[in-house]
Protein backbone atom coordinates (compact mmCIF):
# COMPACT_ATOMS: atom_id res chain seq x y z
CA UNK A 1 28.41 -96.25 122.35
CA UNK A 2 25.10 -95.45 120.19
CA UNK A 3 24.47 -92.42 122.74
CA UNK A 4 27.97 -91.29 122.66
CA UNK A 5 28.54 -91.44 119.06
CA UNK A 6 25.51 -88.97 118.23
CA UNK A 7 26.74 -86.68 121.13
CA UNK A 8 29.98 -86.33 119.20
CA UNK A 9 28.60 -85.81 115.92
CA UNK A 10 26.35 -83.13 117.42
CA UNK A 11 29.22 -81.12 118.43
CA UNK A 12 30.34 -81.51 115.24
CA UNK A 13 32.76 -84.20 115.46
CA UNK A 14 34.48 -85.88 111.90
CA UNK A 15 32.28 -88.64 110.81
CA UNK A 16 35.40 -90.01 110.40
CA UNK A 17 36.28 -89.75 114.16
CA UNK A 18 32.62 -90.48 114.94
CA UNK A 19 32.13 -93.92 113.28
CA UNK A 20 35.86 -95.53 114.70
CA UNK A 21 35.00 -94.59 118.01
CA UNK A 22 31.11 -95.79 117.34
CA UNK A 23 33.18 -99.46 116.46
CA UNK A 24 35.48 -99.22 119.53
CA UNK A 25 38.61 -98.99 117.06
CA UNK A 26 40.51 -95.96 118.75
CA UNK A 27 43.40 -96.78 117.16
CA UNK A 28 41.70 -95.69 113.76
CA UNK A 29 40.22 -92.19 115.19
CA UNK A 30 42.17 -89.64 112.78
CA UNK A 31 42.56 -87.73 116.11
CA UNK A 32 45.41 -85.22 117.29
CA UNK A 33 48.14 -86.46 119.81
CA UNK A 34 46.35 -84.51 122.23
CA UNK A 35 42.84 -85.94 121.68
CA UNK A 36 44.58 -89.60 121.32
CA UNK A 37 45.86 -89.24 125.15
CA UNK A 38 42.92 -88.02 126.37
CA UNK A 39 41.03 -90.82 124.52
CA UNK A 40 43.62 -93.47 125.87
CA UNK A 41 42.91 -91.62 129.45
CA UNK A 42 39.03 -92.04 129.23
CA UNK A 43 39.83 -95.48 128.24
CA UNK A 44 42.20 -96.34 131.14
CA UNK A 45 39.28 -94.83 133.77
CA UNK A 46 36.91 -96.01 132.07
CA UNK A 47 38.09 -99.78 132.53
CA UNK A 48 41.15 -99.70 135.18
CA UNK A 49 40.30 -96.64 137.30
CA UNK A 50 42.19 -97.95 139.92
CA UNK A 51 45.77 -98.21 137.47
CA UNK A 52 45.63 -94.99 136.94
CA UNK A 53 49.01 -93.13 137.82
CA UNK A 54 50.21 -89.62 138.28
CA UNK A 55 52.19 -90.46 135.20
CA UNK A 56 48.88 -90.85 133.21
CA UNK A 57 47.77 -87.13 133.97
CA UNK A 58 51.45 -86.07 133.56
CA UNK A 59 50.92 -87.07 129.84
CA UNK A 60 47.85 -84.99 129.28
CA UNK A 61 49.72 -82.35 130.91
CA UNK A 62 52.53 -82.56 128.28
CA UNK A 63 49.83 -82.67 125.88
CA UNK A 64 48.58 -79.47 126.83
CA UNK A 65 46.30 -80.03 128.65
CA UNK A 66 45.44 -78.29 131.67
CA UNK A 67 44.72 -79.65 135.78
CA UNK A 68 41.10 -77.60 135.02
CA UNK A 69 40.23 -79.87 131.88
CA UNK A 70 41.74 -82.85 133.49
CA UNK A 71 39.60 -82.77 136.18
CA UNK A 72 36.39 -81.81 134.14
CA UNK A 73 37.46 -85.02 132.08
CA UNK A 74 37.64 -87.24 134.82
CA UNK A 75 34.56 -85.86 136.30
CA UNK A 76 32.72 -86.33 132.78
CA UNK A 77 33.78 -90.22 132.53
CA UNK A 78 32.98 -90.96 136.42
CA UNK A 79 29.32 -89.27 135.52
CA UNK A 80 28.80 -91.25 131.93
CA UNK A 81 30.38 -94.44 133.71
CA UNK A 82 27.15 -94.10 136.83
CA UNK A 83 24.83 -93.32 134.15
CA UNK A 84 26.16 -96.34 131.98
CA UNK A 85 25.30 -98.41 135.23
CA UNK A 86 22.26 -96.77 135.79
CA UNK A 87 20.84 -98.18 132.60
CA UNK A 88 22.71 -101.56 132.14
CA UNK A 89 20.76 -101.95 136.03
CA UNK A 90 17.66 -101.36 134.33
CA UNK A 91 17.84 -103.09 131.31
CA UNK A 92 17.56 -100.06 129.62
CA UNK A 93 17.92 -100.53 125.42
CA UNK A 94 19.87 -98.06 123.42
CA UNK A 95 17.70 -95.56 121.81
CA UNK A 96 19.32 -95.74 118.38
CA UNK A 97 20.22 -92.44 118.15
CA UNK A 98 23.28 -93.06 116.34
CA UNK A 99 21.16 -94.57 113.29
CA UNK A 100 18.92 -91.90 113.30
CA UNK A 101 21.37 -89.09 112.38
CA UNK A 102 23.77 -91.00 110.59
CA UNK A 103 25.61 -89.10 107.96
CA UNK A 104 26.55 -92.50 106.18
CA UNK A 105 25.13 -93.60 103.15
C-alpha cells in the first residue's frame, strides 16, 4: 500500500482519499460513485479474480465508464498484482515512500 499511496498523491490525489486507502478503509475514501465501483472492482480482482462476473463490468459501465478504461483497469491491477508477487517472492521491504512525502502533520 506504501507504494500505491504515494503514486496517488503524486497525481494529485485528496490526502483525504490518499490516507483511507493507505489504511485499507475504502469505505471511508470521500470518492465519487464512479471511483467507488471502480475501487470495489480493483478490489474484487484484486482478491477473487475468478468471481468476477459480466455483471461486475456492467456496473462500471453504468458508471460511465467505458470497455477502453475497463480493460486498461484490469490490465493495470493484473500488472501491480505480478509485481506485488514479484517482491513479496523476494522479500522485498517497502521503500517508505509514503512517509517520505506525507502531507500529514
Amino acid at each position: 500500500m506504501d507504494s500505491h499511496a504515494y503514486f496517488l498523491r503524486v497525481q494529485g490525489a485528496n490526502e483525504e482519499i490518499v490516507q483511507a486507502l493507505a489504511r485499507g478503509e475504502l469505505a471511508a475514501a470521500p470518492v465519487t460513485a464512479a471511483e467507488r465501483a471502480l475501487l470495489e472492482f480493483t478490489e474484487l480482482v484484486t482478491r477473487e479474480a475468478h468471481r468476477t462476473r459480466r455483471t461486475d463490468t456492467d456496473k462500471l459501465r453504468a458508471e460511465g465508464w467505458s470497455d477502453d478504461q475497463i480493460a486498461e483497469a484490469v490490465y493495470i491491477i493484473a500488472m501491480f498484482a505480478f509485481f506485488n508477487r514479484v517482491a513479496d517472492a523476494f522479500g522485498i521491504e517497502p521503500m517508505g515512500y509514503l512517509a517520505a512525502n506525507s502531507m500529514s502533520p
